[in-house]
C-alpha atoms as a PDB file:
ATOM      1  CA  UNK A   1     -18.021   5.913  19.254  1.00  0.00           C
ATOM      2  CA  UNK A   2     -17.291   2.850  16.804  1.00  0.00           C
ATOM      3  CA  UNK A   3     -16.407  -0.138  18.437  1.00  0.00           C
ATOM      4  CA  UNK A   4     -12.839  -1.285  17.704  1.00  0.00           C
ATOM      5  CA  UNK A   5     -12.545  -3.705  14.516  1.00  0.00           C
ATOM      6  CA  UNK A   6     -10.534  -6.592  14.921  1.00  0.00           C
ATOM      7  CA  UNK A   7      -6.633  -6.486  15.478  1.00  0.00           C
ATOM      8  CA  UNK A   8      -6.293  -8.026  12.109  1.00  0.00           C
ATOM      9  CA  UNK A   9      -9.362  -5.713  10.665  1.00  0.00           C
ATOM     10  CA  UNK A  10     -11.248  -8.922   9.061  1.00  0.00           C
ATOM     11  CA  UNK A  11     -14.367  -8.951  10.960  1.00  0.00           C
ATOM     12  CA  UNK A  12     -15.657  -5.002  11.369  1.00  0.00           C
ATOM     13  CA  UNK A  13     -18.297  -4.433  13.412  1.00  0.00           C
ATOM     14  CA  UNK A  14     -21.249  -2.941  11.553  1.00  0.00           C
ATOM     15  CA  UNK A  15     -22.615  -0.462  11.035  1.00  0.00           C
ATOM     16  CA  UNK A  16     -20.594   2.026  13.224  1.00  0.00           C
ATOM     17  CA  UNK A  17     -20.782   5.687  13.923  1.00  0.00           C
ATOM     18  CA  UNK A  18     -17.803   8.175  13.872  1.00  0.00           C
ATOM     19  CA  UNK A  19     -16.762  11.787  12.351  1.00  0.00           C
ATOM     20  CA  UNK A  20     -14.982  12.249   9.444  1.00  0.00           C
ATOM     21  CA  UNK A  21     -11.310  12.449   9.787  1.00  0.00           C
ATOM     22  CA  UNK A  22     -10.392  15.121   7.427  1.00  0.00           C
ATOM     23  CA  UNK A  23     -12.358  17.497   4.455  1.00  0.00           C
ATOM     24  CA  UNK A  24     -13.435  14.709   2.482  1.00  0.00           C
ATOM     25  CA  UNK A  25     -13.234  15.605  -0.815  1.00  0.00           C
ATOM     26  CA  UNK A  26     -16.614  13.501  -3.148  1.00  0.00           C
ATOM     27  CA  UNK A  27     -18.167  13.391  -6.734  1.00  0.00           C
ATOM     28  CA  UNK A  28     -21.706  12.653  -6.814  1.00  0.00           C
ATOM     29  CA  UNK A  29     -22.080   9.881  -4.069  1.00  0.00           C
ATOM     30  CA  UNK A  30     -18.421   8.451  -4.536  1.00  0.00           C
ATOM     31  CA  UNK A  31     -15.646   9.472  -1.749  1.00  0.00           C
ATOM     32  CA  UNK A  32     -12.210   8.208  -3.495  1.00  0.00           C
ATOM     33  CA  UNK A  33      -9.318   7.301  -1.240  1.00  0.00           C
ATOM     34  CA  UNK A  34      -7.604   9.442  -4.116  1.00  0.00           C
ATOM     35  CA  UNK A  35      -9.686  12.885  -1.907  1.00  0.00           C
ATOM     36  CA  UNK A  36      -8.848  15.052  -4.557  1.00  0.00           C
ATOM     37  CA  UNK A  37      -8.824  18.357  -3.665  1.00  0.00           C
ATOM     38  CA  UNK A  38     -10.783  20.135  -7.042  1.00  0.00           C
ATOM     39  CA  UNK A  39     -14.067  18.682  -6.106  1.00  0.00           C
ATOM     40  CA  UNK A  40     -16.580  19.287  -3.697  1.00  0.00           C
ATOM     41  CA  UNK A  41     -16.113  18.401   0.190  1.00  0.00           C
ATOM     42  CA  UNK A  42     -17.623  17.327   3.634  1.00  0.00           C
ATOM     43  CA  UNK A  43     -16.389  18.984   6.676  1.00  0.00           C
ATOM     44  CA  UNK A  44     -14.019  16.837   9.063  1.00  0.00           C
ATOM     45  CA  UNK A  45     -16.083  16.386  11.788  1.00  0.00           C
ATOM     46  CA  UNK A  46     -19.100  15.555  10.352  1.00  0.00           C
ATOM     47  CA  UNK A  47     -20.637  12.388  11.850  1.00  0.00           C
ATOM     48  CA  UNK A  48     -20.860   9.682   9.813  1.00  0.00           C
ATOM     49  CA  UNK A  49     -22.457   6.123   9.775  1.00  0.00           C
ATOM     50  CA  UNK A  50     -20.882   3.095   8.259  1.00  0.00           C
ATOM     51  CA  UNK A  51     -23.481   0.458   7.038  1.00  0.00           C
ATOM     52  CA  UNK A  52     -21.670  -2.512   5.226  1.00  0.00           C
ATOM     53  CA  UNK A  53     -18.915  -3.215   2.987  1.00  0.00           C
ATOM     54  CA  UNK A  54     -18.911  -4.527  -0.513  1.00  0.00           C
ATOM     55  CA  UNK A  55     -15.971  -4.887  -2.669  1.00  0.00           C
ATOM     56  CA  UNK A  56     -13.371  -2.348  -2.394  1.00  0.00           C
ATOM     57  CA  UNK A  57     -15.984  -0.040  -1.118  1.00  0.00           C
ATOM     58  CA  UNK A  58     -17.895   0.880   2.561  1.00  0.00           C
ATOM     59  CA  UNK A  59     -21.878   2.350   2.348  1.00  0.00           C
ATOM     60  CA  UNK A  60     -22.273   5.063   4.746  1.00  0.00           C
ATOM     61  CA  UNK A  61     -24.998   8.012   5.557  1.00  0.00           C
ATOM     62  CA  UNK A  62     -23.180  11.203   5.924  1.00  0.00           C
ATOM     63  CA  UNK A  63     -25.701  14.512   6.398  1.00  0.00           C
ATOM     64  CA  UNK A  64     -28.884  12.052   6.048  1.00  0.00           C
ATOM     65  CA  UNK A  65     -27.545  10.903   2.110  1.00  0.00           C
ATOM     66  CA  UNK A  66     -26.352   7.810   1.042  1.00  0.00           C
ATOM     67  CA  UNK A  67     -22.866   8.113   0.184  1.00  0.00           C
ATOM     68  CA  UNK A  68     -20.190   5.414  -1.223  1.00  0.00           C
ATOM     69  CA  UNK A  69     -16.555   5.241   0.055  1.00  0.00           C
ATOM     70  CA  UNK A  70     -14.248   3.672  -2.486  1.00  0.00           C
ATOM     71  CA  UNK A  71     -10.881   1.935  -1.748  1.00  0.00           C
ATOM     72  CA  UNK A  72      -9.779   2.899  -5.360  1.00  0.00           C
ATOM     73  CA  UNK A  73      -5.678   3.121  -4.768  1.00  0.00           C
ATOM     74  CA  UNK A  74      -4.489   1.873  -1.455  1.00  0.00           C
ATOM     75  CA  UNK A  75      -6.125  -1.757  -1.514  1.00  0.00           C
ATOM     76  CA  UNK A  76      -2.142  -2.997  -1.601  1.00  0.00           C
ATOM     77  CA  UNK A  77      -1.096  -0.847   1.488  1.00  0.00           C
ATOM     78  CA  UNK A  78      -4.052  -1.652   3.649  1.00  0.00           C
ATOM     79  CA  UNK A  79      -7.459  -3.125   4.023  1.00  0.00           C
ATOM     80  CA  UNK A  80     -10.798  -1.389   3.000  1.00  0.00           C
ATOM     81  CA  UNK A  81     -11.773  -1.368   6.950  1.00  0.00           C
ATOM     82  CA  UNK A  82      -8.114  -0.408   8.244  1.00  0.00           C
ATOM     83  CA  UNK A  83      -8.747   2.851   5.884  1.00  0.00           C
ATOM     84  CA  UNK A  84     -12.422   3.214   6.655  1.00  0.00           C
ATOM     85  CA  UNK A  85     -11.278   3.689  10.348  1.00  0.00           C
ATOM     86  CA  UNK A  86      -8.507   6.280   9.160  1.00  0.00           C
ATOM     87  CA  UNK A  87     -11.192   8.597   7.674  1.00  0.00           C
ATOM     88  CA  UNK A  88     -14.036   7.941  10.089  1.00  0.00           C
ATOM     89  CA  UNK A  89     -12.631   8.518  13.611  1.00  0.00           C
ATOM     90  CA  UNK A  90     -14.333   7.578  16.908  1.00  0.00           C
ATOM     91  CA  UNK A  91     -13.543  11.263  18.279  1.00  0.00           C
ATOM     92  CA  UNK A  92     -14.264  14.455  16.297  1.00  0.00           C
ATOM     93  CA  UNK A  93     -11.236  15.929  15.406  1.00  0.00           C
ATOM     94  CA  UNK A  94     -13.499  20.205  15.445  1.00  0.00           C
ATOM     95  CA  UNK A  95     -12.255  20.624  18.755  1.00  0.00           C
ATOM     96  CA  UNK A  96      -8.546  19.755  18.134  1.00  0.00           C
ATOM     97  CA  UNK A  97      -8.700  21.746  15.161  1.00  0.00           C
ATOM     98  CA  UNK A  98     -10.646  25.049  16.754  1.00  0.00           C
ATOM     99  CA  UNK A  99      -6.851  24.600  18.345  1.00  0.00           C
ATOM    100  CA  UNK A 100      -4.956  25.116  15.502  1.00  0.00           C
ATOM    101  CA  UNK A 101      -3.603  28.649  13.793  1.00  0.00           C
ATOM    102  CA  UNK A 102      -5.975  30.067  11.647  1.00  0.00           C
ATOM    103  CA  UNK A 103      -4.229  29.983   8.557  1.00  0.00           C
ATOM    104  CA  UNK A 104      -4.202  26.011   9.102  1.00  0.00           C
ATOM    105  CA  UNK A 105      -7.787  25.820  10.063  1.00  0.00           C
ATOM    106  CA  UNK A 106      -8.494  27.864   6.730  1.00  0.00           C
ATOM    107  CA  UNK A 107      -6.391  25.311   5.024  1.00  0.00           C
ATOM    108  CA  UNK A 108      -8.409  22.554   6.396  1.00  0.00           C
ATOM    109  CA  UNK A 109     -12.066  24.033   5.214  1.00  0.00           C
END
């Protein structure tokens, strides 16, 4: 599980392992905060390890491939490690999906 950040998320703890939130939606090696829906996508669930920040973006390894996520739009609403910890959660979210109807699990993958 990822250890808790800070209340104030200034000083993350690094790296950190979780599971991706949500279908993350990337291009190349770039996952957008935009996740937009046309392009190719990672399974939520899928563990994932957060190495470091730079500016406006986190370095992770998700599936064994170094992958970029990029604070592109919501830098104004929150901070890159507050949204980092929205889309890589300390519990995978499979089993609470498995859960759901199957038209929304379809919707999900």
């Amino acid at each position: 599980a990822a250890p808790a950040a800070a209340a104030d998320h200034s000083a993350p703890s690094l790296p950190f392992k979780g599971f991706a939130c949500c279908t993350l939606h990337y291009e190349k090696d770039w996952i957008s905060d935009g996740n937009y829906a046309v392009l190719p996508s990672i399974p939520a669930g899928t563990p994932i390890t957060v190495l470091r920040y730079g500016r406006h973006k986190a370095y992770a390894e998700i599936n064994g491939l170094p992958m970029r996520l990029g604070h592109d739009y919501g830098r104004e609403q929150e901070s890159l490690d507050q949204w980092v910890h929205k889309i890589v959660v300390d519990v995978d979210p499979t089993a609470k999906i498995s859960g759901y109807a199957p038209d929304v699990q379809a919707a999900i993958r």
